[in-house]
Protein backbone atom coordinates (compact mmCIF):
# COMPACT_ATOMS: atom_id res chain seq x y z
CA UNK A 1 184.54 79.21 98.46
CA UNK A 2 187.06 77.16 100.16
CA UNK A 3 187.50 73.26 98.69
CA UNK A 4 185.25 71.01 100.67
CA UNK A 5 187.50 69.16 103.83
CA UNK A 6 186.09 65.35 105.02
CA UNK A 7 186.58 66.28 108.61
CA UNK A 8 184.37 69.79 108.66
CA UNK A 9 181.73 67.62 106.64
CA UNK A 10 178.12 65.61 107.13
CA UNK A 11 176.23 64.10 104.46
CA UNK A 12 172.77 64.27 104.37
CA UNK A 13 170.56 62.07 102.42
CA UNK A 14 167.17 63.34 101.76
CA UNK A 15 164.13 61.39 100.89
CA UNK A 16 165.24 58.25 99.15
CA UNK A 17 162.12 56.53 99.03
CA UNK A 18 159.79 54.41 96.26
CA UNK A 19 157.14 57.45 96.34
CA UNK A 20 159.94 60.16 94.95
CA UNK A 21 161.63 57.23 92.86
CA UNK A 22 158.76 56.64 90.81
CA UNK A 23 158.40 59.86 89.70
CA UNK A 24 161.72 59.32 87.48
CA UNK A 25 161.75 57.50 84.40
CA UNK A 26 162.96 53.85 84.83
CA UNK A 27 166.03 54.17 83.42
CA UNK A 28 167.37 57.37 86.35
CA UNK A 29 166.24 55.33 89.47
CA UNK A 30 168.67 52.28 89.39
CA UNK A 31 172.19 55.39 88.65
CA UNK A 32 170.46 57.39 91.14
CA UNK A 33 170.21 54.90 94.04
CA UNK A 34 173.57 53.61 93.19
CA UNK A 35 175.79 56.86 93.33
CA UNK A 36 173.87 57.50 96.56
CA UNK A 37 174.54 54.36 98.18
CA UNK A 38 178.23 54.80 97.24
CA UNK A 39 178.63 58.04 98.47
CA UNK A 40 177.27 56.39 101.49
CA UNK A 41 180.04 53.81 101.59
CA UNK A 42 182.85 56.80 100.90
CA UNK A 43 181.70 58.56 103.88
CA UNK A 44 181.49 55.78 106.17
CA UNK A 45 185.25 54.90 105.51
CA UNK A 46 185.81 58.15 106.16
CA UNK A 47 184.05 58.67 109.21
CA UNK A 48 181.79 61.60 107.96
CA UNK A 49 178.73 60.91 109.41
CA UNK A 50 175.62 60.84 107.36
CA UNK A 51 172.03 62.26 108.76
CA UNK A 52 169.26 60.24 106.42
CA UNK A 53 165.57 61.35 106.29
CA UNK A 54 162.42 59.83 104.96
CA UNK A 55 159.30 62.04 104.22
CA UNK A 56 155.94 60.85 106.15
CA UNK A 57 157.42 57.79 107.48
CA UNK A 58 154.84 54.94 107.73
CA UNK A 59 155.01 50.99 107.62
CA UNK A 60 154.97 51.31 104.12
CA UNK A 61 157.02 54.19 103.44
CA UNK A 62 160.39 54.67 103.91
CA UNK A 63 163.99 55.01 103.15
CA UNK A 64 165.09 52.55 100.99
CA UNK A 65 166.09 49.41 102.60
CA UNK A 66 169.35 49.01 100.58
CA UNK A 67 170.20 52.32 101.40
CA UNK A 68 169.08 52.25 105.00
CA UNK A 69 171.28 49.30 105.44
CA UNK A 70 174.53 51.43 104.34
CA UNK A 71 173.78 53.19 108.10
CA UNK A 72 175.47 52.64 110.96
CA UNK A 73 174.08 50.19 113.20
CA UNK A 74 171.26 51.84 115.13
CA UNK A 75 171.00 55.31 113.61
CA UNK A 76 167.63 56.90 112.88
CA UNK A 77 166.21 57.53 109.78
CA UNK A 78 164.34 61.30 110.77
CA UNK A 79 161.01 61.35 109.87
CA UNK A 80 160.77 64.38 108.01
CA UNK A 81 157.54 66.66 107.98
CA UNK A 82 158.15 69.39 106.25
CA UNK A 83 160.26 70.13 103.24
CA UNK A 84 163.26 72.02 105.04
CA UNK A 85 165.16 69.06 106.95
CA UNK A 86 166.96 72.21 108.67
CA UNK A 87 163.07 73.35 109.65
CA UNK A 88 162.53 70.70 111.40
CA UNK A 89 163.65 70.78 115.51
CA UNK A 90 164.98 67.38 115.98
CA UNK A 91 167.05 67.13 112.26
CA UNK A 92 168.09 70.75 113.26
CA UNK A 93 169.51 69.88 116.59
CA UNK A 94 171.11 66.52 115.45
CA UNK A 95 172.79 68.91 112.56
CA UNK A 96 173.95 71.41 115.01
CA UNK A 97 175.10 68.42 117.10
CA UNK A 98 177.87 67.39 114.76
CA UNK A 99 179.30 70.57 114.76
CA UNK A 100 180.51 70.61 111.05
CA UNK A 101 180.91 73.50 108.70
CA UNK A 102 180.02 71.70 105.26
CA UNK A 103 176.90 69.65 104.86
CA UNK A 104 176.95 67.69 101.06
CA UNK A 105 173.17 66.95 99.90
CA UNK A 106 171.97 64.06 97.80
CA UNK A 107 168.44 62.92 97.58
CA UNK A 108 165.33 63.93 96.60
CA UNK A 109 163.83 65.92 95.18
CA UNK A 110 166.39 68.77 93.92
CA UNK A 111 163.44 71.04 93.58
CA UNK A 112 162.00 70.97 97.12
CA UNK A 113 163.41 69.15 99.84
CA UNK A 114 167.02 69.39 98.69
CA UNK A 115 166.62 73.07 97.32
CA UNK A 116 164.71 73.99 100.88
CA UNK A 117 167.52 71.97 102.73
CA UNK A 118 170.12 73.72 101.20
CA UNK A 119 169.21 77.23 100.97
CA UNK A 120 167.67 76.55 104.91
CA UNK A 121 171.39 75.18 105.55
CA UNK A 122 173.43 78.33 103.88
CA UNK A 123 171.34 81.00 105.44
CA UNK A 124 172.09 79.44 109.15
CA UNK A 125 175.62 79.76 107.60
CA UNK A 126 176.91 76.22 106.85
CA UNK A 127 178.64 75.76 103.35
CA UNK A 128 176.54 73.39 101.40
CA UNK A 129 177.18 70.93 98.34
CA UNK A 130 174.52 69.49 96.10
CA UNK A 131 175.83 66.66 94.34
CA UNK A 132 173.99 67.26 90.71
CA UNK A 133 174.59 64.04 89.84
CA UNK A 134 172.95 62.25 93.31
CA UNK A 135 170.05 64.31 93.20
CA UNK A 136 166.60 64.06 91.43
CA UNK A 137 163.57 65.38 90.44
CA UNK A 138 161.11 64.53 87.34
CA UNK A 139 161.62 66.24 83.99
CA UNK A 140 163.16 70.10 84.21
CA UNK A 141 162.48 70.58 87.99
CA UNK A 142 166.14 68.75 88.59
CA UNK A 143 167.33 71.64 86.53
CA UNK A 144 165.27 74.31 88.16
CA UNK A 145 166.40 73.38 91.42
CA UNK A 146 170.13 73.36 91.08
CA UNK A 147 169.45 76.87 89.37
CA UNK A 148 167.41 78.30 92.01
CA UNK A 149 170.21 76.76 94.45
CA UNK A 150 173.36 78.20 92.87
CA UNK A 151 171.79 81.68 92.76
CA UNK A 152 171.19 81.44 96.52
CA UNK A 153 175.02 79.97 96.97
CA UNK A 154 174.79 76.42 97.21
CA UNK A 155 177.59 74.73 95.79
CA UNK A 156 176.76 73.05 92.65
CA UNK A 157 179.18 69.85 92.01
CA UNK A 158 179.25 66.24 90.68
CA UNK A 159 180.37 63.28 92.98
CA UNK A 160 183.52 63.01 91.19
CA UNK A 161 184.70 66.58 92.37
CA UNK A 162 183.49 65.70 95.94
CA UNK A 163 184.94 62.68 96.42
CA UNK A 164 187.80 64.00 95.22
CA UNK A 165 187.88 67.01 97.66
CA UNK A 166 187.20 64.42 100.37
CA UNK A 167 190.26 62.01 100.11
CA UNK A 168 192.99 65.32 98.92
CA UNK A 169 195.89 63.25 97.74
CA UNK A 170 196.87 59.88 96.13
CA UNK A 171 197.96 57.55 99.53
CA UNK A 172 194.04 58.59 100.57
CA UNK A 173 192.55 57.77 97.12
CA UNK A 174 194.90 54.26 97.10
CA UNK A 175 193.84 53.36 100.89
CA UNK A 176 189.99 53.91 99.73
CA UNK A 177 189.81 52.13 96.96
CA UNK A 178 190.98 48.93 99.18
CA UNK A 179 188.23 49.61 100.88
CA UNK A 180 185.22 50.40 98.74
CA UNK A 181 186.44 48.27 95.22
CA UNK A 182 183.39 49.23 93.09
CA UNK A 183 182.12 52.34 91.43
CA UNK A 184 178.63 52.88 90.04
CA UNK A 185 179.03 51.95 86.46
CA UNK A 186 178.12 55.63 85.13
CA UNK A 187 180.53 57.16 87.90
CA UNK A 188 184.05 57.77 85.33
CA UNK A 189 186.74 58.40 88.71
């Protein structure tokens, strides 16, 4: 597989929301919410746009509102109805509609919606990263969801290897780091 290149690539960020978060023990939430919201931040200085998506939206359930604020100013949040965001019309289309080769995952939950999403996403023949370390599900499902994704092809990486595969060279990692000055404390760069 070819290294992963900023301007072929979306991100997508699945079903961040207090419903999925609670599932995880209290100590996984805080990281996981963190590393996501930077990743955020990385692609927006990079101009890699970000699709976001919130299971059964409804007044009281929804993408995280620290997270939703990392958007760019008027973007939709997709309510998402089934598990698949690629089997869904509209988050299809809006995909499609970037016309990029690479889509990088991070979300919830690695055993459903981000193993649907991905598998969905490889089989219409985009290349597609799962970042294991911005991705979550209770207990040994996180496990048995990057499994059942890197048998079906889905790149399998940390946020360290795509961030790194982003930005290419040392004048790219200098000029970001101006820009974006913190890491998640667990995040070693």
């Amino acid at each position: 597989m070819p290294l992963l290149k900023r301007e072929r690539s979306v991100l997508a960020v699945i079903d961040v929301q207090e419903n999925f978060l609670n599932k995880l023990t209290l100590h996984e939430r805080e990281p996981l919410v963190a590393r996501i919201a930077w990743i955020m931040q990385v692609a927006a200085a990079l101009d890699i746009p970000i699709v976001a998506t919130a299971e059964d939206v409804s007044p009281t359930l929804n993408m995280l509102p620290q997270l939703k604020d990392l958007l760019p100013p008027g973007q939709t949040v997709f309510n998402k109805m089934v598990f698949s965001l690629y089997g869904q019309d509209d988050i299809r289309k809006a995909v499609e509609a970037l016309d990029k080769s690479d889509v990088v995952l991070v979300g919830q939950e690695t055993d459903v919606c981000i193993a649907q999403s991905a598998i969905d996403l490889c089989d219409a023949g985009y290349q597609v990263w799962v970042a294991d370390d911005a991705t979550a599900s209770p207990g040994p499902h996180h496990e048995a969801g990057l499994q059942r994704m890197r048998n079906a092809g889905v790149i399998i990486s940390g946020l360290k290897g795509i961030y790194y595969e982003w930005l290419r060279d040392v004048p790219a990692t200098i000029a970001i780091k101006q820009v974006i000055e913190s890491v998640p404390v667990d995040l070693t760069l």
